[in-house]
Protein backbone atom coordinates (compact mmCIF):
# COMPACT_ATOMS: atom_id res chain seq x y z
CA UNK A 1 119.70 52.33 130.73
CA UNK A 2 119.34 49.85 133.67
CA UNK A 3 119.87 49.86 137.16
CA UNK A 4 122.65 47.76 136.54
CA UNK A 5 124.48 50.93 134.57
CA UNK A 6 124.03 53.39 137.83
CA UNK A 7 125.77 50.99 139.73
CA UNK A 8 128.56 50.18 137.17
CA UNK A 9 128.53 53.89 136.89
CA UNK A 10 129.15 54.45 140.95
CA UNK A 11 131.97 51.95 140.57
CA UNK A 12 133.73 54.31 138.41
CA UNK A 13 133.31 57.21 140.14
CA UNK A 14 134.89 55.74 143.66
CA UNK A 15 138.54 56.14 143.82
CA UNK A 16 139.96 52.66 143.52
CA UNK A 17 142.19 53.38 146.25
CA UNK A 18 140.10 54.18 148.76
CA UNK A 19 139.88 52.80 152.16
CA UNK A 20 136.97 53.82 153.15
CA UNK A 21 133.37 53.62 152.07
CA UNK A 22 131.81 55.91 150.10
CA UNK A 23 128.44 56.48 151.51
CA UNK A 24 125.66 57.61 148.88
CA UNK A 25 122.17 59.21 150.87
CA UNK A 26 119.01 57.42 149.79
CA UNK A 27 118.18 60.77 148.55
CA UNK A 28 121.15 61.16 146.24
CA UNK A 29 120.23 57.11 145.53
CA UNK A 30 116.70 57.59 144.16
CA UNK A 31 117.35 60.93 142.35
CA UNK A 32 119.88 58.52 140.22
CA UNK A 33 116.77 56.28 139.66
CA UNK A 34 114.29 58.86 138.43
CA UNK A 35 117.11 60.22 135.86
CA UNK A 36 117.29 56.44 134.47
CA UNK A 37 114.84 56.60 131.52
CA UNK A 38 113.67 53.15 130.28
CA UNK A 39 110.67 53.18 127.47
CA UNK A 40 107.99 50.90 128.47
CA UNK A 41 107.78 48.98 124.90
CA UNK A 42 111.30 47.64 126.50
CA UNK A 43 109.76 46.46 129.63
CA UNK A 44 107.22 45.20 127.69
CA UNK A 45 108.90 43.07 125.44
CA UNK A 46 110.72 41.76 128.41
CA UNK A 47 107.46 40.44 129.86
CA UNK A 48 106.54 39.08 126.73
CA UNK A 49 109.24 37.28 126.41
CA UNK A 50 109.52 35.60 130.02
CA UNK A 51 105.78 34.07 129.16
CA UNK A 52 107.08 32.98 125.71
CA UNK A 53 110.01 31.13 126.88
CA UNK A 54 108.32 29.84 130.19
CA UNK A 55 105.10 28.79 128.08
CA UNK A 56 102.52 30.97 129.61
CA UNK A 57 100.48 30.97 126.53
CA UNK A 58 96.85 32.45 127.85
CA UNK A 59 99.08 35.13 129.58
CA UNK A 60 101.22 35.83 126.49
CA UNK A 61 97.88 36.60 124.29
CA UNK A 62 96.17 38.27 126.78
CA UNK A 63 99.15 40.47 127.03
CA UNK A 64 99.82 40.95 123.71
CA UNK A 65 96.40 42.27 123.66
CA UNK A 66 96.33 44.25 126.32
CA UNK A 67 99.80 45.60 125.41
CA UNK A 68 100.44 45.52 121.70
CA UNK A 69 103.44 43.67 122.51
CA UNK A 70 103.98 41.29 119.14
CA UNK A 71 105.36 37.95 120.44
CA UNK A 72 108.53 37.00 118.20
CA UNK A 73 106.84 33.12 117.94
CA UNK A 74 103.40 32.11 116.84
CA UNK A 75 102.00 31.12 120.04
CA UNK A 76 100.06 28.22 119.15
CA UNK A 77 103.49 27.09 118.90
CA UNK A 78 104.00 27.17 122.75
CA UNK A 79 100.59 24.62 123.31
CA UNK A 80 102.68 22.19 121.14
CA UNK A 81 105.97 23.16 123.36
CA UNK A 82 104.36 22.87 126.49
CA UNK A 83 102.37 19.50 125.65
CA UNK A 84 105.86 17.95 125.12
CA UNK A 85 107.53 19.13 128.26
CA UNK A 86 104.50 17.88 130.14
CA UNK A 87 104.57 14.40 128.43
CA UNK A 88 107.74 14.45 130.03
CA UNK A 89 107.02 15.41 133.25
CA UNK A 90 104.35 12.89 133.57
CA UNK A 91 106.90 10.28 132.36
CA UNK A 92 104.90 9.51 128.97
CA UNK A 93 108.33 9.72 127.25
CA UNK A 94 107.51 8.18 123.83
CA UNK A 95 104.48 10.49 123.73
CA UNK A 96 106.96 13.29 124.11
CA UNK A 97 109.51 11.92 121.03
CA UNK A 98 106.61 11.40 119.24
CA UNK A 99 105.12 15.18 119.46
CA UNK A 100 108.56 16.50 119.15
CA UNK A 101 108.95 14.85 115.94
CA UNK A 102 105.45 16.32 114.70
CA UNK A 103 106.79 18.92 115.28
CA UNK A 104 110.03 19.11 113.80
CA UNK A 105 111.58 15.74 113.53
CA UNK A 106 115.22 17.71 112.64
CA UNK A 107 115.38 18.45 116.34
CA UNK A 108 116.39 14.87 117.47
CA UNK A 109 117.67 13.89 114.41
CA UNK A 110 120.74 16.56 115.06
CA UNK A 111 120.53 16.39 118.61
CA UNK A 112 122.08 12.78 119.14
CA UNK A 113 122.30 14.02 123.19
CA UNK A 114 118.62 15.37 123.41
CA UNK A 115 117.51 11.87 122.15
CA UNK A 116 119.99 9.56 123.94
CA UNK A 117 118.82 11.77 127.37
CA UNK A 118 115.21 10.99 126.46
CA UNK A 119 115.65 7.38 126.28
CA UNK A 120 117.58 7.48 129.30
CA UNK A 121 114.69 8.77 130.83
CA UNK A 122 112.41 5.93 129.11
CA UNK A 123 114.62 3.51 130.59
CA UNK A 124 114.09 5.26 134.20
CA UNK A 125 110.24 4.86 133.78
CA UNK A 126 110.68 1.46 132.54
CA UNK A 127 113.04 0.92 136.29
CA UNK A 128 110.36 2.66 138.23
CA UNK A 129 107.63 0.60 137.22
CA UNK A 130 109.18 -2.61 138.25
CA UNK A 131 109.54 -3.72 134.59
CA UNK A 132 113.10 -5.12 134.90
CA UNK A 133 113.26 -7.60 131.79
CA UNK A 134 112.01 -4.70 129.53
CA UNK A 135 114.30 -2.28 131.00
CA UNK A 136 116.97 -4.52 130.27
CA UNK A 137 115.95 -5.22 126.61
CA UNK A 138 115.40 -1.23 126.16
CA UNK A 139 118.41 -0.59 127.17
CA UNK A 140 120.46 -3.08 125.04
CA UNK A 141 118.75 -2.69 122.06
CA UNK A 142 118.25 1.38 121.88
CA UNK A 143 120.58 2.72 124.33
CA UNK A 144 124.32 0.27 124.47
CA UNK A 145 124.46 1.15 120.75
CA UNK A 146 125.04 4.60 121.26
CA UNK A 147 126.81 4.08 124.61
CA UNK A 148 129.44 2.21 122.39
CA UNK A 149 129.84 5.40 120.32
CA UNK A 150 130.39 8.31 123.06
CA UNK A 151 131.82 7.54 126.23
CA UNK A 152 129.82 9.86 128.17
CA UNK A 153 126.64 8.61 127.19
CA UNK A 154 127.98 4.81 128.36
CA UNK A 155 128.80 5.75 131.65
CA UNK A 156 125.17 7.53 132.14
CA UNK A 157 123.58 4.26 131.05
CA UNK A 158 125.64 2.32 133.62
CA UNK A 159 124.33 4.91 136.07
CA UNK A 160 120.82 4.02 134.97
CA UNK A 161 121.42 0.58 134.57
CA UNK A 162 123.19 0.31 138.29
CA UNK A 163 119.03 1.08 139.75
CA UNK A 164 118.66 -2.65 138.68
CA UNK A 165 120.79 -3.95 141.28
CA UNK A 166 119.13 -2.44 144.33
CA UNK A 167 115.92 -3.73 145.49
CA UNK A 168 115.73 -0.36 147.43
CA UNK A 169 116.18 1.21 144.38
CA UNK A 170 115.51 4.72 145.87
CA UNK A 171 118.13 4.49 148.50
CA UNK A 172 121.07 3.08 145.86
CA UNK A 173 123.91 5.36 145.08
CA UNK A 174 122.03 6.54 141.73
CA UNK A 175 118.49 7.17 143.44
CA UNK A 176 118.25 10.97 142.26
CA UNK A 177 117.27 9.27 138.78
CA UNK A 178 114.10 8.39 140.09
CA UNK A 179 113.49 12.04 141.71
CA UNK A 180 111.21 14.11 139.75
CA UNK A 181 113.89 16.52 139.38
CA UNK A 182 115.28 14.22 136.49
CA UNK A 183 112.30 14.58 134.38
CA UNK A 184 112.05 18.29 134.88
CA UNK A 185 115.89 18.02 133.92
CA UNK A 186 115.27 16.26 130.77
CA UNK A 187 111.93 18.09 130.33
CA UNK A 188 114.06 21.70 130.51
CA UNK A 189 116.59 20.27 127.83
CA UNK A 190 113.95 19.48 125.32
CA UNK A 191 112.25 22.82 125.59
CA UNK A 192 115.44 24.46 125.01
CA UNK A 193 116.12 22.42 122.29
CA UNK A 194 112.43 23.22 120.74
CA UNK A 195 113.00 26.79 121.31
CA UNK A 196 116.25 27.13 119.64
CA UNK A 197 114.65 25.53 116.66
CA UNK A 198 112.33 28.11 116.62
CA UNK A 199 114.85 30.62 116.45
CA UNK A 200 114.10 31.71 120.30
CA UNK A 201 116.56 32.04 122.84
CA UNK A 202 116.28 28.80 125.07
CA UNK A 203 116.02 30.92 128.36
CA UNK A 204 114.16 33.80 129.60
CA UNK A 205 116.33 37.15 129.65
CA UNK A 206 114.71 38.61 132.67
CA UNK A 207 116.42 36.11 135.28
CA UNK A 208 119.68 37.02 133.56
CA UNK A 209 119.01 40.37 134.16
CA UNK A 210 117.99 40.06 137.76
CA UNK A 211 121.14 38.33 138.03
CA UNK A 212 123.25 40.71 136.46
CA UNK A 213 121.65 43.45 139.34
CA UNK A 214 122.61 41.36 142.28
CA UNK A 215 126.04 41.00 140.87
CA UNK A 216 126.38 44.76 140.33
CA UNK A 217 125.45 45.00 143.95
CA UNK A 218 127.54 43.18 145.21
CA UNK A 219 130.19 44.94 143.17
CA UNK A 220 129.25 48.16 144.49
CA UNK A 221 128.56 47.16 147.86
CA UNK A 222 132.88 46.24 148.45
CA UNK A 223 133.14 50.04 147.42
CA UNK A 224 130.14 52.24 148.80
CA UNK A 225 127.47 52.12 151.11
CA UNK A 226 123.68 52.56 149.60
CA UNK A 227 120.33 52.01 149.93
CA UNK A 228 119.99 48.34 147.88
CA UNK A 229 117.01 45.99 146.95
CA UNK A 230 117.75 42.60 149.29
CA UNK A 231 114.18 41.32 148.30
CA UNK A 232 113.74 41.25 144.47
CA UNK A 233 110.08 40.21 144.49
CA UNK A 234 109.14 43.86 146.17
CA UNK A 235 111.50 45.70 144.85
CA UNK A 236 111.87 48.03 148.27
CA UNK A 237 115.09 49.88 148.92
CA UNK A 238 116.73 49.66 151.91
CA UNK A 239 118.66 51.81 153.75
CA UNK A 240 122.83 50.82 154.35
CA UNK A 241 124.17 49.65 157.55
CA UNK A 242 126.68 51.94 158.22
C-alpha cells in the first residue's frame, strides 16, 4: 500500500455532501502512516529502477551490490545507452545513429520518426555551424524525401529550413531549434526508444508515482484538512491551515 491509497481511502470515508471540512489531527494522520506496510525489496526495486532508466550505471551496480536488488537489464547495456544520448547532446549526431545501430539497427529501421527527428537535428548542427550550402544539400537529399511522404515531418523541415533565412538566426521565429533543449529533446526520444527495445519501460516509475501523490492531495485537500508533504525532496509533514 502507498500513501496514495490512505488518501484515496480518506476520500471515501468523507461524506460527499458535506460542506464543511473534515479536519484529520496530525496524530490521527501519522498513525495512518505507520499502519501502511510497504516491504523494502519494493522500495528497492523502485530505486533500481530510477538509475536504470536515468542511466546511473556506477550507482545501479553499486546498489545492486549493496542491496541485492537484480537490475531487469544488463547494465553494460546502459554505458552503450548513455554514450548515445550524450553523442547527442554534444551534437555528434551521426556518431549517435551510428552507435544506435551497433546496437540494434531494428530501432531506426522501425522507427521512421526517431530517425527523421535525428536528422532534423543533423540538419540543426549543420545551421549552427554556419554551413549553409551543406545544410541545404542535407536537407534535400536525406530529409525532403521523407517530408514528401508524411506531412508532419514536411512542415518540421520547413521549420528547420526557415533558420536559413535569418542572419540572426537565434532571434528568428524558429530560434528554440538552436536551444539546447532540442537536443536533450531528441536525446530523451532516442533513449526511450533504446529502452523500449530492451524491453524496459521508457520512463522512470518513481516520478509517476510522486505525481500520482500530489494529485491525491490535491484530491483530498477539496474534502479535508491534514497535515500534507508541500516539499517532496524532505518529505516533512505539515500541519493544515485551518
Amino acid at each position: 500500500m502507498s500513501l496514495s491509497w490512505i488518501f484515496l481511502g480518506q476520500l471515501d470515508s468523507i461524506e460527499p455532501m458535506s460542506t464543511s471540512k473534515k479536519v484529520i489531527t496530525r496524530e490521527e494522520w501519522e498513525r495512518k502512516l505507520k499502519d501502511v506496510k510497504i516491504r523494502k525489496e519494493d522500495m528497492n526495486k523502485l530505486v533500481m529502477n530510477f538509475l536504470v532508466t536515468e542511466g546511473y550505471v556506477e550507482a545501479a551496480e553499486k546498489f545492486r551490490i549493496e542491496s541485492g536488488t537484480e537490475p531487469d537489464i544488463d547494465l553494460a547495456t546502459i554505458t552503450d545507452r548513455m554514450a548515445v544520448k550524450k553523442a547527442v547532446q554534444s551534437g555528434n549526431v551521426k556518431d549517435a545513429i551510428e552507435k544506435v545501430n551497433d546496437l540494434n539497427p531494428m530501432i531506426l529501421d522501425t522507427n521512421p520518426q526517431l530517425y527523421f527527428h535525428l536528422q532534423q537535428q543533423r540538419l540543426i548542427e549543420l545551421i549552427r555551424i554556419g554551413k549553409v550550402e551543406e545544410a541545404l544539400e542535407f536537407a534535400q537529399e536525406e530529409l525532403a524525401p521523407r517530408g514528401e511522404e508524411n506531412q508532419s515531418f514536411l512542415e518540421e523541415l520547413e521549420r528547420t529550413v526557415a533558420l536559413l533565412a535569418f542572419e540572426d538566426v537565434k532571434n528568428c521565429p524558429y530560434g528554440e531549434l538552436l536551444d539546447v533543449s532540442q537536443r536533450l529533446k531528441t536525446a530523451s526520444e532516442v533513449n526511450a526508444a533504446i529502452l523500449t527495445s530492451q524491453s524496459h519501460e521508457k520512463d522512470p516509475k518513481l516520478p509517476s508515482l510522486l505525481k500520482m501523490l500530489i494529485w491525491a492531495q490535491n484530491q483530498l485537500e477539496e474534502k479535508a484538512a491534514y497535515p500534507r508533504i508541500n516539499n517532496l525532496s524532505t518529505a516533512v509533514l505539515e500541519d493544515p491551515t485551518i
